[in-house]
Every structure is written in C-alpha cells, then in structure tokens.
C-alpha atoms as a PDB file:
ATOM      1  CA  UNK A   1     -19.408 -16.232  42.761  1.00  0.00           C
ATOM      2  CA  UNK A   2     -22.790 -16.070  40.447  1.00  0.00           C
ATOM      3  CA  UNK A   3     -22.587 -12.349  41.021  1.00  0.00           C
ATOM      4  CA  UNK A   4     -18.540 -11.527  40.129  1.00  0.00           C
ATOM      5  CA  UNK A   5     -18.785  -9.279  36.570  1.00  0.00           C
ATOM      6  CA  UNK A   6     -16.749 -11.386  34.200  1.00  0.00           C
ATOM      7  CA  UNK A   7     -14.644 -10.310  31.003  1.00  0.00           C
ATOM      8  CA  UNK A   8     -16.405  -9.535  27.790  1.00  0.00           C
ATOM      9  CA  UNK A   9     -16.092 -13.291  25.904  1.00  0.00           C
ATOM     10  CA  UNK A  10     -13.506 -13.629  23.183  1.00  0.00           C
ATOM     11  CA  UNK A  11     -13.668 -16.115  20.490  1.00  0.00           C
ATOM     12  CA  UNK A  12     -11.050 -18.824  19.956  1.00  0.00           C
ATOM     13  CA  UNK A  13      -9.239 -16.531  17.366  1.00  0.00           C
ATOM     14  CA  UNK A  14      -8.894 -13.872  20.096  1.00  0.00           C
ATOM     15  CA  UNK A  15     -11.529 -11.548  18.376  1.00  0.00           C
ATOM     16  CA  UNK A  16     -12.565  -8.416  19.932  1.00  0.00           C
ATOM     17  CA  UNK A  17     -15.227  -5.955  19.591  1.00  0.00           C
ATOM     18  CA  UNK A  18     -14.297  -2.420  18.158  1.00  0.00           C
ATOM     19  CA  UNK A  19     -16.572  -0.721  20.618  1.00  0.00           C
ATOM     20  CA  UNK A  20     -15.125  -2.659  23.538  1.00  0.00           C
ATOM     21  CA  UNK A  21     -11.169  -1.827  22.623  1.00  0.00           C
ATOM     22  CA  UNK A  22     -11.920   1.648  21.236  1.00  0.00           C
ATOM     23  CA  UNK A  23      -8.426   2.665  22.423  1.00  0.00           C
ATOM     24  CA  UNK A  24      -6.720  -0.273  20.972  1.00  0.00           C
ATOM     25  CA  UNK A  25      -8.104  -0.328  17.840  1.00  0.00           C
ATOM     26  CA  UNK A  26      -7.508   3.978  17.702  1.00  0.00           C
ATOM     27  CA  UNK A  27      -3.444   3.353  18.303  1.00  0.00           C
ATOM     28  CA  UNK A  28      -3.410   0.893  15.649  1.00  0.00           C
ATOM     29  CA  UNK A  29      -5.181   3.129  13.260  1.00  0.00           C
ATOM     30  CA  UNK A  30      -2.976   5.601  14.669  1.00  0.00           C
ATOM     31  CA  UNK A  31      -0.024   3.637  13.994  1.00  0.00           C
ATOM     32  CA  UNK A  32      -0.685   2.258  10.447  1.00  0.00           C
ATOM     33  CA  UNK A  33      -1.612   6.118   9.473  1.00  0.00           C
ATOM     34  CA  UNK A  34       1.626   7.193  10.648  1.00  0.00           C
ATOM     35  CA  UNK A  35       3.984   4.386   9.223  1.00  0.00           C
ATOM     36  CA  UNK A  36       1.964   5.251   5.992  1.00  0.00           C
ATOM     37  CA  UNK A  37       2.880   9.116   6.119  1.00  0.00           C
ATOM     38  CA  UNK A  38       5.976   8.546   6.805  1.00  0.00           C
ATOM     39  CA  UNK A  39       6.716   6.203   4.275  1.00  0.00           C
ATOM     40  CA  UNK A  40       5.059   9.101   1.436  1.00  0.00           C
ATOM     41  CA  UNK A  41       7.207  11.601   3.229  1.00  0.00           C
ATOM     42  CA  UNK A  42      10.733   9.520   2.857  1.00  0.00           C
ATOM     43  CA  UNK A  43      10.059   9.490  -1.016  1.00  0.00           C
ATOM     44  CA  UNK A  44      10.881  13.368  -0.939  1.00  0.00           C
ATOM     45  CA  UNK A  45      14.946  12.317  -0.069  1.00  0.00           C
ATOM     46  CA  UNK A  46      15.518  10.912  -3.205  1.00  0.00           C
ATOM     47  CA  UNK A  47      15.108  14.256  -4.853  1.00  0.00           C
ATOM     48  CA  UNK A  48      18.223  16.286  -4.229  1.00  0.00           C
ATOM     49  CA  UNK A  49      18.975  19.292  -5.583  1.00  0.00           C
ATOM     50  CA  UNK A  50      21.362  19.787  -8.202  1.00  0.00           C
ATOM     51  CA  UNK A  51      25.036  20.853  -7.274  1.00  0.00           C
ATOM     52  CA  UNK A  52      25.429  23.728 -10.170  1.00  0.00           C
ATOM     53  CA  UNK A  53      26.686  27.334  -9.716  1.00  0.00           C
ATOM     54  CA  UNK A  54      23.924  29.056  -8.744  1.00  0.00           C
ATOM     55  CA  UNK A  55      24.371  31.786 -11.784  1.00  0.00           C
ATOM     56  CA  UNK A  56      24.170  28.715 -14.062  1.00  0.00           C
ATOM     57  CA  UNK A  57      20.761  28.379 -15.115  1.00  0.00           C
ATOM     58  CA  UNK A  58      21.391  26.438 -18.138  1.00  0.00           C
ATOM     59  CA  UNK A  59      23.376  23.651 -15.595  1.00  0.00           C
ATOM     60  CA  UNK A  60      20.509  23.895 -13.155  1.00  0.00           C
ATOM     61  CA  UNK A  61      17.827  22.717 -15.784  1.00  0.00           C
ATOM     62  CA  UNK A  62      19.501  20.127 -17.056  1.00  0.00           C
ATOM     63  CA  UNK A  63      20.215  18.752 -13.403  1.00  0.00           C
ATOM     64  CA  UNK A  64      16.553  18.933 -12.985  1.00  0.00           C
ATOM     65  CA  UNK A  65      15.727  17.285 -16.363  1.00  0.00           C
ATOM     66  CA  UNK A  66      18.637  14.633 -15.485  1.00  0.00           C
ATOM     67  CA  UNK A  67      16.028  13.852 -11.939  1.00  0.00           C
ATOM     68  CA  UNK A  68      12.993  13.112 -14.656  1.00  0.00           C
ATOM     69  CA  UNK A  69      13.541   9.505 -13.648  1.00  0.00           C
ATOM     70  CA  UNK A  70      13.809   9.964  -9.891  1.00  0.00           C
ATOM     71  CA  UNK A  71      10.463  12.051 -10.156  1.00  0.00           C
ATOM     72  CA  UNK A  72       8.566   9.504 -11.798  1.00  0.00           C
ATOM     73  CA  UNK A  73       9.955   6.962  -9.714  1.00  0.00           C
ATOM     74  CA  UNK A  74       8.366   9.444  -6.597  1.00  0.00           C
ATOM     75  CA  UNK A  75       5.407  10.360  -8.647  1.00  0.00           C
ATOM     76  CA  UNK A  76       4.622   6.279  -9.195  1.00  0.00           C
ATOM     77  CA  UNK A  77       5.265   5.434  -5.655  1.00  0.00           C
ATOM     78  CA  UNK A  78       3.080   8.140  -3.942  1.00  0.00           C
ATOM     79  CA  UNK A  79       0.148   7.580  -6.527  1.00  0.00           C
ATOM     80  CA  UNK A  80       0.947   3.577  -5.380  1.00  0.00           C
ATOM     81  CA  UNK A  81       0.963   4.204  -1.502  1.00  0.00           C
ATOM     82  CA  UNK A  82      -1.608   7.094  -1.714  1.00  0.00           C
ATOM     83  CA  UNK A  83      -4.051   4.508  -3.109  1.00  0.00           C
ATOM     84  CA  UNK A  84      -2.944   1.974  -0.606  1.00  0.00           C
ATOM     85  CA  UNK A  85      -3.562   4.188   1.961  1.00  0.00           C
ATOM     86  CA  UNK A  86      -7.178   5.244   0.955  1.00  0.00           C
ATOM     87  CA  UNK A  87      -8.130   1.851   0.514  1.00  0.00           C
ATOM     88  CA  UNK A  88      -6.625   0.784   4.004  1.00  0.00           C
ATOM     89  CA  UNK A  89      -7.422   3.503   6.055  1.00  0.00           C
ATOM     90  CA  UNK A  90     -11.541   3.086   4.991  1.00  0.00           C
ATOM     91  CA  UNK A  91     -11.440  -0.619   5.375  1.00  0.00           C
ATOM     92  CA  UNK A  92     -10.266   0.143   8.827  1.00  0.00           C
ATOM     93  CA  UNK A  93     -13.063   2.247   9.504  1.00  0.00           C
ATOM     94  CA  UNK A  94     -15.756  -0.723   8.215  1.00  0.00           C
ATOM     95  CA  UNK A  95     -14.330  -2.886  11.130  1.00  0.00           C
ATOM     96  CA  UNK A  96     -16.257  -4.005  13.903  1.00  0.00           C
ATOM     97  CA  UNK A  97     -14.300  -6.185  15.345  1.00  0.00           C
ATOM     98  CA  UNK A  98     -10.332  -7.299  14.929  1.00  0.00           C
ATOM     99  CA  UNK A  99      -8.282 -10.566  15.910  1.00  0.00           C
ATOM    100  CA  UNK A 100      -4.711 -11.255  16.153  1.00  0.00           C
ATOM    101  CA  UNK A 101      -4.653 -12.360  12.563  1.00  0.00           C
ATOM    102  CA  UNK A 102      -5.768  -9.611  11.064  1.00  0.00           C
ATOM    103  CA  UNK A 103      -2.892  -7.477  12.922  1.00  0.00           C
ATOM    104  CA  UNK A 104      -0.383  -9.262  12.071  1.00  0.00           C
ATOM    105  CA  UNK A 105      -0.970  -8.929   8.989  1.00  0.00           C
ATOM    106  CA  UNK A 106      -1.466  -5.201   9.020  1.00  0.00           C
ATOM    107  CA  UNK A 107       2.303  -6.003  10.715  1.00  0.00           C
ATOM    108  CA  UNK A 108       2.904  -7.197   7.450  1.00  0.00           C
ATOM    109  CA  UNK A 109       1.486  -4.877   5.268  1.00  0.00           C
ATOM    110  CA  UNK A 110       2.985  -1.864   6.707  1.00  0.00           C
ATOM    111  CA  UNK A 111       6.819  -3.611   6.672  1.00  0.00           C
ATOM    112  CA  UNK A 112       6.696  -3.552   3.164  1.00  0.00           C
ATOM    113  CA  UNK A 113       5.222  -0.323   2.719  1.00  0.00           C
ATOM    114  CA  UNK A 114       8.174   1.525   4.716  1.00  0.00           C
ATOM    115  CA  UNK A 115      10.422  -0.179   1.929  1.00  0.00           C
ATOM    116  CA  UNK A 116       8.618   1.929  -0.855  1.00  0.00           C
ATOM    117  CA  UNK A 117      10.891   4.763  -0.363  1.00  0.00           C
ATOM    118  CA  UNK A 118      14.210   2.531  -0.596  1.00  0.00           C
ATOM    119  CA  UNK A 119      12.810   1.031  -3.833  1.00  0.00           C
ATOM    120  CA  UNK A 120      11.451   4.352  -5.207  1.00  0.00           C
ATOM    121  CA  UNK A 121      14.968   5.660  -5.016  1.00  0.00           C
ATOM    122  CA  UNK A 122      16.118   2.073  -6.621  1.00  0.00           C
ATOM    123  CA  UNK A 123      14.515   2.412  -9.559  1.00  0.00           C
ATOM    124  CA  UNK A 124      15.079   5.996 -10.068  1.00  0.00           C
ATOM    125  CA  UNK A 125      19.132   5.870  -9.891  1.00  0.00           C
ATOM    126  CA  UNK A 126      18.859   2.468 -11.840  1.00  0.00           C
ATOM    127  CA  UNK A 127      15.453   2.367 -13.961  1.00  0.00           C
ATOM    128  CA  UNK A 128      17.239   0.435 -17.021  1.00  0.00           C
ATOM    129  CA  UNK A 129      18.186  -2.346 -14.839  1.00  0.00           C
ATOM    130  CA  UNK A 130      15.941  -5.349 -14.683  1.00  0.00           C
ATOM    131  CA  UNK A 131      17.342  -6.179 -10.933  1.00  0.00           C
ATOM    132  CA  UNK A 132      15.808  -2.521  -9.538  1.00  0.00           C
ATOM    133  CA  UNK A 133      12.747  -2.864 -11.668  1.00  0.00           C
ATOM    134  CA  UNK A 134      11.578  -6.366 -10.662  1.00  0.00           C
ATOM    135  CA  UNK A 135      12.606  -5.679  -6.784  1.00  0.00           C
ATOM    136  CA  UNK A 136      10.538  -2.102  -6.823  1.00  0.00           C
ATOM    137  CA  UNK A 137       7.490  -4.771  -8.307  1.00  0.00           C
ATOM    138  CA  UNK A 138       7.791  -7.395  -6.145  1.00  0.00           C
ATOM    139  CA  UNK A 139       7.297  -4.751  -2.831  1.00  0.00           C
ATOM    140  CA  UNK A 140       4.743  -2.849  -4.557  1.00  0.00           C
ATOM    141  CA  UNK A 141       3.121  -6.524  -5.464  1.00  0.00           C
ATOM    142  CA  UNK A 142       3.513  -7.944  -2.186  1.00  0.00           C
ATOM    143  CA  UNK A 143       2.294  -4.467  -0.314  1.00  0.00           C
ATOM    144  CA  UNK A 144      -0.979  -4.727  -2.762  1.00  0.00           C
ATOM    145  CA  UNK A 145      -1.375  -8.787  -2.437  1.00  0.00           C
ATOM    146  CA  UNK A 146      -0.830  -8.398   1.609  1.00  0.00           C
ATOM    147  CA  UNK A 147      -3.995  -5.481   1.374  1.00  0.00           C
ATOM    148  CA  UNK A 148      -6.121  -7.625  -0.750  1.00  0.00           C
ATOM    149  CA  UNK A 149      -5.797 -10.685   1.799  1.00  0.00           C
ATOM    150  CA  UNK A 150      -6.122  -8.549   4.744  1.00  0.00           C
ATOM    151  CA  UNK A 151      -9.632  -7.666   3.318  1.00  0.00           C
ATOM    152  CA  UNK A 152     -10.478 -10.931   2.453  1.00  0.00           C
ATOM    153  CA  UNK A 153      -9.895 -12.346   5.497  1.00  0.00           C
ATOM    154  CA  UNK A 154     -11.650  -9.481   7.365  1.00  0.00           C
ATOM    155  CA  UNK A 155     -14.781 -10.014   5.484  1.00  0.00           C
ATOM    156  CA  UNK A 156     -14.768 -14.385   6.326  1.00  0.00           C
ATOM    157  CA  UNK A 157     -14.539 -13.597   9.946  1.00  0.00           C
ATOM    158  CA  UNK A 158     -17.248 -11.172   9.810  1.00  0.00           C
ATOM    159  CA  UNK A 159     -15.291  -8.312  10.875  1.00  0.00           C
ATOM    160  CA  UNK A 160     -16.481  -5.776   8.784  1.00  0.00           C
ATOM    161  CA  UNK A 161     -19.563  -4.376   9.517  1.00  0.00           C
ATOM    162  CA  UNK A 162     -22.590  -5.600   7.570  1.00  0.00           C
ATOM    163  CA  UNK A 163     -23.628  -2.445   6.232  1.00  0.00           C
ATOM    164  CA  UNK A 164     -20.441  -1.465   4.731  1.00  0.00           C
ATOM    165  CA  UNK A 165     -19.884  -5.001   3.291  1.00  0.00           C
ATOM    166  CA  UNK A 166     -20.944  -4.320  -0.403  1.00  0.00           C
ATOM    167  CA  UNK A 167     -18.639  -1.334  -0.468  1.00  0.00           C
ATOM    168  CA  UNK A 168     -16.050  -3.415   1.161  1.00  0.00           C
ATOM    169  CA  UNK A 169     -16.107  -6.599  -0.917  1.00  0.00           C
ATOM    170  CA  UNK A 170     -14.573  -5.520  -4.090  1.00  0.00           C
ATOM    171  CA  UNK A 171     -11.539  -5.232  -2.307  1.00  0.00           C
ATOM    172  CA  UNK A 172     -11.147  -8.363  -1.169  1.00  0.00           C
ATOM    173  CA  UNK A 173     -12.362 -10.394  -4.067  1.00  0.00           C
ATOM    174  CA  UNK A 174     -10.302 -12.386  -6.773  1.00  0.00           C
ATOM    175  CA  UNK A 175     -11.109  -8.396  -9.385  1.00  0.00           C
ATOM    176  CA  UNK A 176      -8.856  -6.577  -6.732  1.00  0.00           C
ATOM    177  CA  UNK A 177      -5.877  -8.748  -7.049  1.00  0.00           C
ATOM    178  CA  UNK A 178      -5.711  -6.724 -10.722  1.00  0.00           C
ATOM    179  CA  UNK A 179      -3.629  -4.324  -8.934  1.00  0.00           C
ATOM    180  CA  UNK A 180      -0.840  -6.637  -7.072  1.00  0.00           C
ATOM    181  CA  UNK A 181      -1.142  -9.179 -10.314  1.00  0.00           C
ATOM    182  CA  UNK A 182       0.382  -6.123 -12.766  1.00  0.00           C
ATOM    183  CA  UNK A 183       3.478  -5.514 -10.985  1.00  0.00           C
ATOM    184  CA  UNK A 184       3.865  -9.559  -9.980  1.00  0.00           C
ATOM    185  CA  UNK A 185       3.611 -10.005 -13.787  1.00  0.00           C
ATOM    186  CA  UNK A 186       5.986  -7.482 -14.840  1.00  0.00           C
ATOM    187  CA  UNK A 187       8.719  -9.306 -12.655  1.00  0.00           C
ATOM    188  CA  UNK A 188       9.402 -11.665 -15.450  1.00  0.00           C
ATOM    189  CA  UNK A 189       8.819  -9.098 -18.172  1.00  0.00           C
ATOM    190  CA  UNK A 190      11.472  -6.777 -16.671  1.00  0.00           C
ATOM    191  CA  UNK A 191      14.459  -9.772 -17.765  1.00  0.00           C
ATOM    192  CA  UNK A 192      13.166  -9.215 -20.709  1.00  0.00           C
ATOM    193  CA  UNK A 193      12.455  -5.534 -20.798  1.00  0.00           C
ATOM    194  CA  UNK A 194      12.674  -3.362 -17.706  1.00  0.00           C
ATOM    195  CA  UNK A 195      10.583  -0.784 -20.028  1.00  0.00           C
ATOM    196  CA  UNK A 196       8.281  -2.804 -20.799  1.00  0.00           C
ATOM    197  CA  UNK A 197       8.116  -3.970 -17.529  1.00  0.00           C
ATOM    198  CA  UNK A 198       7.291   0.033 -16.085  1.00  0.00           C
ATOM    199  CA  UNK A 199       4.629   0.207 -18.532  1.00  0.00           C
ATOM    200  CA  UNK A 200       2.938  -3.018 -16.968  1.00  0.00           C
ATOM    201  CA  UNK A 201       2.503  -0.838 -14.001  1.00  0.00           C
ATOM    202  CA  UNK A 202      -0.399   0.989 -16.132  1.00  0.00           C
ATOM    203  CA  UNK A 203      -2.913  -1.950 -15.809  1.00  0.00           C
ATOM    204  CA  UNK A 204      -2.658  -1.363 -11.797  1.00  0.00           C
ATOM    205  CA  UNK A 205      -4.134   2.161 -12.209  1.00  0.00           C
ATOM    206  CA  UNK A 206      -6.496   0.753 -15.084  1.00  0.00           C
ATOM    207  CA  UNK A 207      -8.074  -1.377 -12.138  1.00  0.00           C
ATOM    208  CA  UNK A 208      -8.421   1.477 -10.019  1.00  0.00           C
ATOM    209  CA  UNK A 209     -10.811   2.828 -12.695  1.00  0.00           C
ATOM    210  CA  UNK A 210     -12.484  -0.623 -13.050  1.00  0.00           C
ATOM    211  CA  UNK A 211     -13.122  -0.213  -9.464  1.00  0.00           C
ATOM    212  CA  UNK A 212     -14.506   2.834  -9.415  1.00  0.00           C
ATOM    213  CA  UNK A 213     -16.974   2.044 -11.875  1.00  0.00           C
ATOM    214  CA  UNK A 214     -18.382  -0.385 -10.003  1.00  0.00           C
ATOM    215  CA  UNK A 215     -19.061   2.167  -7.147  1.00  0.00           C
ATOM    216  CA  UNK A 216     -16.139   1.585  -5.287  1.00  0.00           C
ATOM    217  CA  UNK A 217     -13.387   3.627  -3.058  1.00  0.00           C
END
C-alpha cells in the first residue's frame, strides 16, 4: 500500500547512516575500544618479576636490568598501539555513515592488533634474531597499512563527515603510509641487521611529528 512506512534506503554497498544505527555503530566502537585495551593490557605479561631471594638486592637489579629488552619491547608496542588507537578511535567519531566494507576491515585491523602482545614478548626474549624482529614489523606494518586503508576508503565513500574531512585526510593519504612503510622496510634490513632494523622503527614516530605539524591528530 502507498501508505505502508518503508525501511530507511540502503545503498548497493549496504551503507548505513550513523544516526539511523546509533546502537550498532556504539557496539562496534565499543568493541574495537575494548579489543584495543585489551591488547595494551596483555603487553604487561611479558614482564615477570625476577625469581631472586628477596634479601638479594644486588640479584634483584640485575634481573630487572636483564628485562631492559622486554621493557622496550612493551614501551615500543604501547607507544605503537596507543597511537593506533588515537588515530582509530577519532576517525570513528568523523563517521557518518558505515558499510560492510569498512567493518570488515576494522575485522581486520583489530586481528592483528591482538597479536601485538605475542610479538612484543617475541622480540623481547629474542631481539637479536632477525626471525622475531621482521615478524614483530610485519604485524605492526600490516596493523598501520590496514588503518591507513580503512581511512582511505572511508573518505571515497563519503563516510566521513564533511566537516571533519580536512582533519581526517592526512590519514588516509599516500604521507600516512610513512608509519606502516618504516617497519615494512625494516623487514629486509633485519636479515641484514636486526639492530638496524629496531632503529628503522624511529622514522614511524618521526611521521607522527610530520603529522602533527601539519595540524593533525
């Protein structure tokens, strides 16, 4: 009948309208927050506390000194997924609108982000190995490529809100794939040097600063 109310259109990519799925679109939120903190959270376990007598001070500092590479391996990683976090969870909050697409790529996204804390405590027990360097890249990498092209293709649907497209554009452009492209690159340097390799990582908080200059997150 002329008169029968009849669903909200969607387009052929099964997009939908943030203000029409509030709930939806809050339990994904929800969800990719949570996998996130999580995923910081689990980096804690691969500090454990030295087994020493507990009159021993001298034995219980150098048990702590002996963790220096486990820290930095935790101290890397939540910098890494801290960032990718911030980043993600404000893009999220530019959206007007979402698709199919663009979850399952957030699907993506967050499957290699809960396997930060397994490669955290990789390269921590086995830092001089070029094997636990260049897989600890390659997740970081792919996590950071994954976030770039889920931005991207937010921004050529038209999902993000208009307003918050200048703010949101530098994240999706060919300058943010800085960040993914220095540990990528250091996958090959790591056969040759897994130290030099590490200090590759640098140029992914370099573009951070780049980023910010230009009046970015």
């Amino acid at each position: 009948m002329a008169d029968e109310a009849t669903p909200a259109p969607r387009s052929s990519r099964g997009r939908r309208s943030r203000s029409q799925h509030e709930t939806e679109f809050g339990r994904i939120v929800a969800f990719s927050d949570g996998v996130l903190a999580i995923a910081i959270t689990l980096l804690t376990l691969n500090l454990d506390v030295p087994d020493v007598r507990s009159t021993d001070s001298a034995a219980l500092a150098r048990g702590i000194v002996d963790l220096a590479p486990h820290f930095f391996a935790y101290a890397l990683s939540f910098a890494v997924v801290g960032r990718l976090w911030l980043v993600h969870h404000r893009f999220f909050a530019t959206l007007e609108g979402f698709d199919g697409r663009l979850m399952v790529a957030n699907l993506v996204y967050l499957s290699l982000i809960v396997l930060v804390p397994f490669t955290s405590d990789l390269l921590g027990t086995y830092g001089e190995i070029d094997v636990a360097v260049m897989t600890y890249a390659a997740i970081l990498g792919l996590a950071a490529l994954v976030n770039v092209l889920m931005i991207s293709y937010a921004l050529r649907q038209d999902l993000v809100r208009a307003a918050d497209r200048p703010a949101t554009e530098p994240f999706g452009t060919l300058r943010a794939l800085a960040t993914p492209g220095a540990f990528l690159v250091s996958i090959p340097i790591a056969l040759l040097s897994p130290l030099a390799a590490q200090l590759t990582w640098l140029l992914a908080f370099v573009s951070v600063r780049l980023q910010r200059r230009a009046g970015s997150v």
